[in-house]
N, C-alpha and C. Protein backbone atom coordinates (compact mmCIF):
# COMPACT_ATOMS: atom_id res chain seq x y z
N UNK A 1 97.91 108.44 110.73
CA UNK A 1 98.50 107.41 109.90
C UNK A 1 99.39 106.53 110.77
N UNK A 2 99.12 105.08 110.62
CA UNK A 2 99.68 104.21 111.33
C UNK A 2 101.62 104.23 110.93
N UNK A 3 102.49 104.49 112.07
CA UNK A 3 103.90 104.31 111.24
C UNK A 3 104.30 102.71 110.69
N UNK A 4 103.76 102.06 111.97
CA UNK A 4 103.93 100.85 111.54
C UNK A 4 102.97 99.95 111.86
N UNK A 5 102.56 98.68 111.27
CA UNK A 5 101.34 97.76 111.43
C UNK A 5 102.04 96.50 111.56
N UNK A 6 101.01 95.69 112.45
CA UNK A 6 101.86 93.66 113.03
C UNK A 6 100.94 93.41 112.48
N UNK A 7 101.24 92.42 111.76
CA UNK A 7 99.85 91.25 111.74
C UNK A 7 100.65 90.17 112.02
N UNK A 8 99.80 89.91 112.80
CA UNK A 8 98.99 88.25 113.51
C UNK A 8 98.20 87.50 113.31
N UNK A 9 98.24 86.62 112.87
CA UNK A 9 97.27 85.72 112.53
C UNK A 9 96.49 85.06 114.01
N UNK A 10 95.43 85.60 114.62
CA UNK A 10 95.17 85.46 115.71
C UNK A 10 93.86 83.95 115.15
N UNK A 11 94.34 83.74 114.53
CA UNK A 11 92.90 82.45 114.23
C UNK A 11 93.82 81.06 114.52
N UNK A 12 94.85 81.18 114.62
CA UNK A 12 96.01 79.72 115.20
C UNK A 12 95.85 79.65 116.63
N UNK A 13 96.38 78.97 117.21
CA UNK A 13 96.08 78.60 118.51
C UNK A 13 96.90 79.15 119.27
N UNK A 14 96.93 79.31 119.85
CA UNK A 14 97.94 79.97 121.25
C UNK A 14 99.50 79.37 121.32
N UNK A 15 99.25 78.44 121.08
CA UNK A 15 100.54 77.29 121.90
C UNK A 15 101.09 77.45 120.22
N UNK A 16 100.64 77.30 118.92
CA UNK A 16 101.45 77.44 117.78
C UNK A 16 101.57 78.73 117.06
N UNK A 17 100.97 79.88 117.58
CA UNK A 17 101.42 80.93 117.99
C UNK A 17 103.19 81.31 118.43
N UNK A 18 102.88 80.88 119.86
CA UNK A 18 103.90 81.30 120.68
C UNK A 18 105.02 80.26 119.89
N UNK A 19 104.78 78.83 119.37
CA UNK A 19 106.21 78.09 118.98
C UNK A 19 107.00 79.22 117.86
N UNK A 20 105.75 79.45 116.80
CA UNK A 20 105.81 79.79 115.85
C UNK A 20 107.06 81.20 115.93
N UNK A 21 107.20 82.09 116.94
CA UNK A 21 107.65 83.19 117.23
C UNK A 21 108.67 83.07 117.97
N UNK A 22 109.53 81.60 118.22
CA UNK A 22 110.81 81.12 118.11
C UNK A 22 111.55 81.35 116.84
N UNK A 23 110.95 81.30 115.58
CA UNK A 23 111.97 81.28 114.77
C UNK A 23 110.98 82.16 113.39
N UNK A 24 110.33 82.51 113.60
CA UNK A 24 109.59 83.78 112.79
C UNK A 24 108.47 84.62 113.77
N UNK A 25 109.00 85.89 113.60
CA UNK A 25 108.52 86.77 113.71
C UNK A 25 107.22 87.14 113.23
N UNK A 26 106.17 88.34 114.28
CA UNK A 26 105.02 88.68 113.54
C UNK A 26 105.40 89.39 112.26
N UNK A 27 104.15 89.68 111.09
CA UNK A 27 104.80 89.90 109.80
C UNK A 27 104.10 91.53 110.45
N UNK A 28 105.82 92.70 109.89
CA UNK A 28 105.92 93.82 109.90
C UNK A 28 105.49 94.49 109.19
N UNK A 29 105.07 95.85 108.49
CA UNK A 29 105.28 96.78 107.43
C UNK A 29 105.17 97.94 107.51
N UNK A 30 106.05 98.70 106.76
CA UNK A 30 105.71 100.27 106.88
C UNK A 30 105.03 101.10 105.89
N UNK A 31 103.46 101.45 106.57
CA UNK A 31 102.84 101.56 104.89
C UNK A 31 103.40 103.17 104.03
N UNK A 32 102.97 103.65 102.52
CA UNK A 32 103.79 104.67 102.79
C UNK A 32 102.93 105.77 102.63
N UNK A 33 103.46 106.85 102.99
CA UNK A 33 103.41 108.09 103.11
C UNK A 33 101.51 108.39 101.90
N UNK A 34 100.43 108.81 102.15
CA UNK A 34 100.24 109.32 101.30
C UNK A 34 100.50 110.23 100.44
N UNK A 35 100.28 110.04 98.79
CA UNK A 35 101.00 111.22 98.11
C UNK A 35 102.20 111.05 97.54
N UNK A 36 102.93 109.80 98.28
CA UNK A 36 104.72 109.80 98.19
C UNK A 36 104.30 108.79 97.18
N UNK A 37 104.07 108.04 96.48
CA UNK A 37 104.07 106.84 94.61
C UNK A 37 103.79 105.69 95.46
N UNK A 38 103.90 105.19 94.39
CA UNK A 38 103.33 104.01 94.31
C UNK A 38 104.05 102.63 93.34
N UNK A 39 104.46 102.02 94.93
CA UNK A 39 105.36 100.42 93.95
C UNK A 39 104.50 99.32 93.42
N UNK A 40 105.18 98.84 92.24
CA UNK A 40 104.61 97.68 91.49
C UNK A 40 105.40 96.76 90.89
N UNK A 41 105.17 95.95 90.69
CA UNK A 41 106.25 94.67 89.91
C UNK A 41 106.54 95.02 88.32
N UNK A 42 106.88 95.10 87.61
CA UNK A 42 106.80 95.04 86.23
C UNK A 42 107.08 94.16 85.58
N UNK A 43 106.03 93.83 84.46
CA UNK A 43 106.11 92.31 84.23
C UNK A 43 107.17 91.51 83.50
N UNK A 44 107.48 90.41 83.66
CA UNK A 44 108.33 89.80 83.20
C UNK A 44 108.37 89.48 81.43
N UNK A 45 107.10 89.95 81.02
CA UNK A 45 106.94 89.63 79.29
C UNK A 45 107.33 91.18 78.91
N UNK A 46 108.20 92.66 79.34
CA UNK A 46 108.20 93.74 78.78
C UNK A 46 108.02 94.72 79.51
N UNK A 47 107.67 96.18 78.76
CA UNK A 47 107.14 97.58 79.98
C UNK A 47 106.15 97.50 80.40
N UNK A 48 105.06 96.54 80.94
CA UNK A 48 104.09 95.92 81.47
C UNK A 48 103.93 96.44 82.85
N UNK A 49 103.10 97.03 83.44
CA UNK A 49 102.36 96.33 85.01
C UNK A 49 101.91 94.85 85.19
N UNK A 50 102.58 94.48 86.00
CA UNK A 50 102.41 92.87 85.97
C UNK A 50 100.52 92.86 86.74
N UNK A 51 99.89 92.13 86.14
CA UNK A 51 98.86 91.80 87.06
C UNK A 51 98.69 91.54 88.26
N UNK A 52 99.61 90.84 88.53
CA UNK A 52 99.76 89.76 89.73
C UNK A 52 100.05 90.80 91.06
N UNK A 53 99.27 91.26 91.93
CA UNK A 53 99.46 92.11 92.77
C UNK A 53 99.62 93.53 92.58
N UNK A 54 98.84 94.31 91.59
CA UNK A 54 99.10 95.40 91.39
C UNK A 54 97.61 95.67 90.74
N UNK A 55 97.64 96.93 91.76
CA UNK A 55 96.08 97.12 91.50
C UNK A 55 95.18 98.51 90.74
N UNK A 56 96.37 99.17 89.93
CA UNK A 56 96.77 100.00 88.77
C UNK A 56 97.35 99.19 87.62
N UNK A 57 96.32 99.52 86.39
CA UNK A 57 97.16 99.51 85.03
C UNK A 57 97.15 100.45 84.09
N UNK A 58 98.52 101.07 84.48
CA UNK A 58 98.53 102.15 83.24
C UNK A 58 99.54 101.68 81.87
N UNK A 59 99.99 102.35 80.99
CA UNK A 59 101.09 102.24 79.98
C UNK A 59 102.04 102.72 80.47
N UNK A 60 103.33 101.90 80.52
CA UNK A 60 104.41 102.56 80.68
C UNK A 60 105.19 102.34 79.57
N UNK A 61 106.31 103.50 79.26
CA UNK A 61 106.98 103.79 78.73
C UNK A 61 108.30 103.93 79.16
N UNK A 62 109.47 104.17 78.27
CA UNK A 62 111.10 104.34 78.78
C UNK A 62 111.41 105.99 78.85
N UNK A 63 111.09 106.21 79.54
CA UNK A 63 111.69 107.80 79.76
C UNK A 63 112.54 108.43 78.39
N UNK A 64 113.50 107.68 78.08
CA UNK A 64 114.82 107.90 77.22
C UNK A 64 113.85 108.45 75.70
N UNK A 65 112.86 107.67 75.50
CA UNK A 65 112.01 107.95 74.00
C UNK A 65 111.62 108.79 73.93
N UNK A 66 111.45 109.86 74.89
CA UNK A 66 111.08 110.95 74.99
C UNK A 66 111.86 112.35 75.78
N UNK A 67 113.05 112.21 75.29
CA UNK A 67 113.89 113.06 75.51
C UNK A 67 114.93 113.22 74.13
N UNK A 68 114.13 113.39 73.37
CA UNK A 68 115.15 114.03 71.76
C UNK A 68 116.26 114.75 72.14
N UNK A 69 117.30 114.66 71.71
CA UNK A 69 118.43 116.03 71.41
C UNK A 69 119.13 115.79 73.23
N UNK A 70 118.40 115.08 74.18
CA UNK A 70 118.80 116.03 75.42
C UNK A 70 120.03 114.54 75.81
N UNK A 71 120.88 115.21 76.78
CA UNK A 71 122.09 114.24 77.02
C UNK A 71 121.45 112.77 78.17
N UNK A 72 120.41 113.21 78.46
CA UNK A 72 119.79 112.47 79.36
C UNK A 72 119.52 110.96 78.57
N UNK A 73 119.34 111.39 77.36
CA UNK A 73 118.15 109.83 76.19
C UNK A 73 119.59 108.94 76.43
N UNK A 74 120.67 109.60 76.38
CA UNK A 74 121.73 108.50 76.52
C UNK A 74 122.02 107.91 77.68
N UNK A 75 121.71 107.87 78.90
CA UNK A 75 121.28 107.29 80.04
C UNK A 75 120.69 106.19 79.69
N UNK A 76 120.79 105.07 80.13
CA UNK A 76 120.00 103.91 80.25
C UNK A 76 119.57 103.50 81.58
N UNK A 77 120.09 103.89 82.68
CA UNK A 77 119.84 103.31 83.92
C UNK A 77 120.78 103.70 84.95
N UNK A 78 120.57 103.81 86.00
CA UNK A 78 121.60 104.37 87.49
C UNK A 78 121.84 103.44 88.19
N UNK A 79 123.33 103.34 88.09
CA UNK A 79 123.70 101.88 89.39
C UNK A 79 123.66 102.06 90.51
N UNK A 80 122.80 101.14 91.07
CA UNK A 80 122.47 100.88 92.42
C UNK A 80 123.56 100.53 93.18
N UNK A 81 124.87 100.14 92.76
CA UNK A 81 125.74 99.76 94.06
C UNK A 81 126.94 100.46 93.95
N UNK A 82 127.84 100.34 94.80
CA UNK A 82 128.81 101.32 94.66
C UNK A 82 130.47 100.97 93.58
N UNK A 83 129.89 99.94 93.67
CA UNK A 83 131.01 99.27 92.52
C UNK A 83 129.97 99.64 90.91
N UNK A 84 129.55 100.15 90.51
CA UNK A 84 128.85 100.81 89.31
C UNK A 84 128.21 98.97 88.76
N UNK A 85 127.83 97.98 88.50
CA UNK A 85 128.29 97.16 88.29
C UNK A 85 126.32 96.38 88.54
N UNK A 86 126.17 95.64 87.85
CA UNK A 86 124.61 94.87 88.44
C UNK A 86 123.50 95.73 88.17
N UNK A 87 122.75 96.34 89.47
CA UNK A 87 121.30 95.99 88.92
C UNK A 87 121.33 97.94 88.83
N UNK A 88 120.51 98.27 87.56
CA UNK A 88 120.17 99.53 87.59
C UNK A 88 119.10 100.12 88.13
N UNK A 89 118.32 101.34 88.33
CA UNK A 89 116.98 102.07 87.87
C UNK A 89 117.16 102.18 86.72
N UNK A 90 116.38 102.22 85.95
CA UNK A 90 115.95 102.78 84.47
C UNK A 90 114.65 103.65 84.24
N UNK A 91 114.33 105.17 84.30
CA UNK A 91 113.64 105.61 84.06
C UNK A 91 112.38 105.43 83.13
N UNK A 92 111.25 105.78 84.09
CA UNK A 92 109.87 105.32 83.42
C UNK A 92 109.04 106.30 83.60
N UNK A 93 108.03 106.19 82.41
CA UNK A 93 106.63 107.36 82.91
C UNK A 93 105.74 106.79 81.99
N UNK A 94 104.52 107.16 83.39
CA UNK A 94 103.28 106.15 82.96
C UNK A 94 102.36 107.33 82.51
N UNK A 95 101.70 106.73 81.21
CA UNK A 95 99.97 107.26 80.60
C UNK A 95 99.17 107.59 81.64
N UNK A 96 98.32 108.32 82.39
CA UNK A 96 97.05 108.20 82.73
C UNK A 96 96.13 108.15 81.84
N UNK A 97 95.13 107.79 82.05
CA UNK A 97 94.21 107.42 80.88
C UNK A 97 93.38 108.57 80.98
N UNK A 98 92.73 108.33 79.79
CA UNK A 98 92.11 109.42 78.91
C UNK A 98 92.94 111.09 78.56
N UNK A 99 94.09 111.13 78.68
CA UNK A 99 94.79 112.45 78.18
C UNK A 99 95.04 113.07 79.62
N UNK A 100 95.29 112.32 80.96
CA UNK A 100 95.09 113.37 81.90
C UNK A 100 96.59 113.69 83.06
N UNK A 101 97.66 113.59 81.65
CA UNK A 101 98.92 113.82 82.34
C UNK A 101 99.82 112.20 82.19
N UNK A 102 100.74 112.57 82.89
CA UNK A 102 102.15 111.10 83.11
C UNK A 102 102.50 111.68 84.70
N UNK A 103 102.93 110.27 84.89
CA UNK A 103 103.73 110.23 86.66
C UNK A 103 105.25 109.62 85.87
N UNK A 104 106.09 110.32 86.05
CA UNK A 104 107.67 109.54 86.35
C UNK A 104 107.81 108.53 87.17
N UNK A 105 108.39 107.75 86.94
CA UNK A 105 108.64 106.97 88.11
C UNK A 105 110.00 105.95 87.69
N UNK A 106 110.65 104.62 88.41
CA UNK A 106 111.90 104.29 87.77
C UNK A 106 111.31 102.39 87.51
N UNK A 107 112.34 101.83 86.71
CA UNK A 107 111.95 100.22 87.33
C UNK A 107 113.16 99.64 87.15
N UNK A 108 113.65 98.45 87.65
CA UNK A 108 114.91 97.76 87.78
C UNK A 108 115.00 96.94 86.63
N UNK A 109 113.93 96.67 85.69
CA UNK A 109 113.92 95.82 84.61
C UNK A 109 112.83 94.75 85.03
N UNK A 110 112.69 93.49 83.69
CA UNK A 110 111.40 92.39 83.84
C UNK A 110 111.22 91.70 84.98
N UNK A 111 110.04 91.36 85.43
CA UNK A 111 109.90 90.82 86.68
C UNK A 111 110.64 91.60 87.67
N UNK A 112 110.93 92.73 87.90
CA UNK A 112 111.67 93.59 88.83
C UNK A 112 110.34 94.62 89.52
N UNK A 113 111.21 95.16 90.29
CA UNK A 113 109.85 96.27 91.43
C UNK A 113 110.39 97.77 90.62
N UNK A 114 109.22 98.12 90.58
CA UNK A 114 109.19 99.44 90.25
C UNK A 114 108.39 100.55 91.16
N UNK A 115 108.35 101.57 90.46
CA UNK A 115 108.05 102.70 91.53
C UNK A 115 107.51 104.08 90.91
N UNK A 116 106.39 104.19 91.18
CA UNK A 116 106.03 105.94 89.95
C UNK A 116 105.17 106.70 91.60
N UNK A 117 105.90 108.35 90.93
CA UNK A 117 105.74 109.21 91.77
C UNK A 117 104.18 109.32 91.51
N UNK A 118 104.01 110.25 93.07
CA UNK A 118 102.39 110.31 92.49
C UNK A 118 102.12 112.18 92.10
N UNK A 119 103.47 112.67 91.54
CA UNK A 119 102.83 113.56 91.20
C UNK A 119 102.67 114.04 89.60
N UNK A 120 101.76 114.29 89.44
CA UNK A 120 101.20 114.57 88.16
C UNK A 120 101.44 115.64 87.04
N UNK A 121 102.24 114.79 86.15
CA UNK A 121 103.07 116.18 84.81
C UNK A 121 101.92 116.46 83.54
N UNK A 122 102.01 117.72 82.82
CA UNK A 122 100.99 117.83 82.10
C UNK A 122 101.53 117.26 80.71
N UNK A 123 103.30 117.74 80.49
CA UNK A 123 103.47 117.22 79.37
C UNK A 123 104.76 116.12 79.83
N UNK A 124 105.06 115.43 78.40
CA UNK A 124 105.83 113.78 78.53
C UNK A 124 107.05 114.17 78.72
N UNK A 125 107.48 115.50 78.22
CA UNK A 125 108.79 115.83 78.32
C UNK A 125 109.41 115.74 80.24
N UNK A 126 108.24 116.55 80.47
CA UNK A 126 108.87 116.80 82.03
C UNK A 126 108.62 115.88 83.02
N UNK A 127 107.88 114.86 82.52
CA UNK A 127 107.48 113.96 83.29
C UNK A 127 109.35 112.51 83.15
N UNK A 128 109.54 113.26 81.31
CA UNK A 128 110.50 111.70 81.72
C UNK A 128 111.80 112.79 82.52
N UNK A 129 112.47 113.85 82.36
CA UNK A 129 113.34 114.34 83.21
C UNK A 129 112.85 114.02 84.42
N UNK A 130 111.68 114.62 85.38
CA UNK A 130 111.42 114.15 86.67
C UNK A 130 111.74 112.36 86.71
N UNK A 131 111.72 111.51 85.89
CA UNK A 131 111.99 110.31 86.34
C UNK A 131 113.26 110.06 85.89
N UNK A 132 113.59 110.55 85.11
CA UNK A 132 115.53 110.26 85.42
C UNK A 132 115.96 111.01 86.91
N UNK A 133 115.30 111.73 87.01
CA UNK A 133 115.78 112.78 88.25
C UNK A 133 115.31 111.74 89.72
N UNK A 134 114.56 111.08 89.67
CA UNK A 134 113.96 110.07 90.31
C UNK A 134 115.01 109.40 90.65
N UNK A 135 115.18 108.62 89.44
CA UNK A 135 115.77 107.12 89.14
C UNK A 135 117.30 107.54 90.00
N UNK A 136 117.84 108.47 89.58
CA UNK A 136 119.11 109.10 89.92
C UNK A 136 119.43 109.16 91.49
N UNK A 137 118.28 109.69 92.11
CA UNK A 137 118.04 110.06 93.76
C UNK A 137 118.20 109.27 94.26
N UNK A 138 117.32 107.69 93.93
CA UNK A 138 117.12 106.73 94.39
C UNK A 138 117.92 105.63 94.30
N UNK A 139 118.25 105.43 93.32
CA UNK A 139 119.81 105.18 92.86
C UNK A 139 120.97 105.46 94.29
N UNK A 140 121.48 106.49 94.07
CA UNK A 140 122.20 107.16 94.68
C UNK A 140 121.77 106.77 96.45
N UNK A 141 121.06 106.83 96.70
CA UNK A 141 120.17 106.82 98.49
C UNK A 141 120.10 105.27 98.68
N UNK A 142 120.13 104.13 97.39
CA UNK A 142 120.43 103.05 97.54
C UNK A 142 122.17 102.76 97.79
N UNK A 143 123.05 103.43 97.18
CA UNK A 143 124.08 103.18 96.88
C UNK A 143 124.94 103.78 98.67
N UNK A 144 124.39 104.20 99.26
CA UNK A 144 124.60 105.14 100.26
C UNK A 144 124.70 104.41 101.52
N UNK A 145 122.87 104.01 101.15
CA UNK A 145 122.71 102.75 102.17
C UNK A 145 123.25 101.84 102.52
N UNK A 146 124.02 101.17 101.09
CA UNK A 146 125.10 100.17 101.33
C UNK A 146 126.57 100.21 101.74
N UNK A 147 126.61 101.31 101.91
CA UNK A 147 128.39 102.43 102.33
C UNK A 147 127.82 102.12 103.88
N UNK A 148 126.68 102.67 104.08
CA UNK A 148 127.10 102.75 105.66
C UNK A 148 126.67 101.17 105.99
N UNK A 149 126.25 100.19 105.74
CA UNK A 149 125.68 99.24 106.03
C UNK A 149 127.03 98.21 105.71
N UNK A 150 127.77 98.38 104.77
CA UNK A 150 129.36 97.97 105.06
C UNK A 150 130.38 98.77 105.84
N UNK A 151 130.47 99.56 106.04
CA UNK A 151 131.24 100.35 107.13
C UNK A 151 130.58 99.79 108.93
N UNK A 152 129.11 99.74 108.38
CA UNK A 152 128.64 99.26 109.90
C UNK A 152 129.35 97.61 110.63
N UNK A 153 128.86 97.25 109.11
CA UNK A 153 129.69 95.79 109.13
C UNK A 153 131.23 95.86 109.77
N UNK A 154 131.90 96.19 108.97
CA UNK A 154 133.41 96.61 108.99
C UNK A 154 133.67 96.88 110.91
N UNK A 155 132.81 97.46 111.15
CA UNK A 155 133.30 98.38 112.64
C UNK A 155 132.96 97.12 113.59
N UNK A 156 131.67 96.21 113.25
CA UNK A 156 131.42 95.17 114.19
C UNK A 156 132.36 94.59 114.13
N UNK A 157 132.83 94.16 113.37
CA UNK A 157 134.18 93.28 112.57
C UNK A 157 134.87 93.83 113.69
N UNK A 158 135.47 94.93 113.58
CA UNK A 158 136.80 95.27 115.04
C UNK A 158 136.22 95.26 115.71
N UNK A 159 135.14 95.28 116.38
CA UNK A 159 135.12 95.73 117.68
C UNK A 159 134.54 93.82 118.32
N UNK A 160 134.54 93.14 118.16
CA UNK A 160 134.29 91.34 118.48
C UNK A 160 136.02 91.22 118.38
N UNK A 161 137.00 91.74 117.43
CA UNK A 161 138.47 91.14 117.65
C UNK A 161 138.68 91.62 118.71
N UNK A 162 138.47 93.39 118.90
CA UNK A 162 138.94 93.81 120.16
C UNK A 162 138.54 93.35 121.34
N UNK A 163 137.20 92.56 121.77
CA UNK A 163 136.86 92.21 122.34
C UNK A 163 137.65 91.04 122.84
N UNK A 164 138.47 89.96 121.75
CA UNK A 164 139.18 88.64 122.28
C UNK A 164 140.92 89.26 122.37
């Protein structure tokens, strides 16, 4: 498995090539993991798979509708930043068709990116806990990212004063 892939558009010419890579870069990506889910947009009209670049359509649902009685249905979503504040996860789990299980997975809301695990629950109950349990992880591993990515900030910050 490739970790990472360039593309190049090698059908341009040489000389607008090379200008071109003054001020953009070849386009990067890291494909993922087999096994590890699968991201999609969700559409901007509702709990939709948006068409538009997504090459699965299942039903999704809100996790929360299917957690009666449990403290979880009162959850609506996990803040992504560390000030609690803006954009959430909100737990999701998708139909497979014809009766053959749900995947958990989370989405940020309409027209937002979403994300369903690829592993396979038999009943709806455990499928929406695994996606609050999701939503929560990921959540959290976002919120984390941005601690050290302002602290990283922060340290460049002194260390350019100390420098003058």
């Amino acid at each position: 498995m490739f970790q990472e892939i360039t593309l190049i558009n090698y059908r341009r010419p040489l000389k607008d090539r090379a200008r071109a890579r003054g001020f953009v870069g070849p386009y990067k990506w890291t494909p993922s993991q087999p096994g590890k889910g699968r991201g999609f947009y969700q559409s901007s009209k509702g709990l939709f798979m948006d068409s538009h670049g997504s090459s699965i359509d299942l039903r999704i649902e809100e996790a929360n509708d299917h957690l009666s009685g449990s403290r979880l249905s009162h959850t609506t979503g996990y803040f992504c930043n560390r000030d609690s504040e803006g954009e959430t996860l909100q737990p999701i789990i998708a139909r497979l068709p014809r009766s053959r299980g749900f995947l958990a997975g989370w989405t940020m809301g309409q027209g937002m990116c979403a994300s369903l695990d690829a592993t396979i629950y038999e009943d709806i109950e455990s499928a929406a806990r695994a996606a609050h349990s999701m939503a929560e992880y990921n959540a959290e591993k976002s919120r984390e990212d941005q601690e050290r990515d302002f602290f990283d900030e922060a340290n460049e910050f002194d260390e350019t004063e100390d420098d003058e």
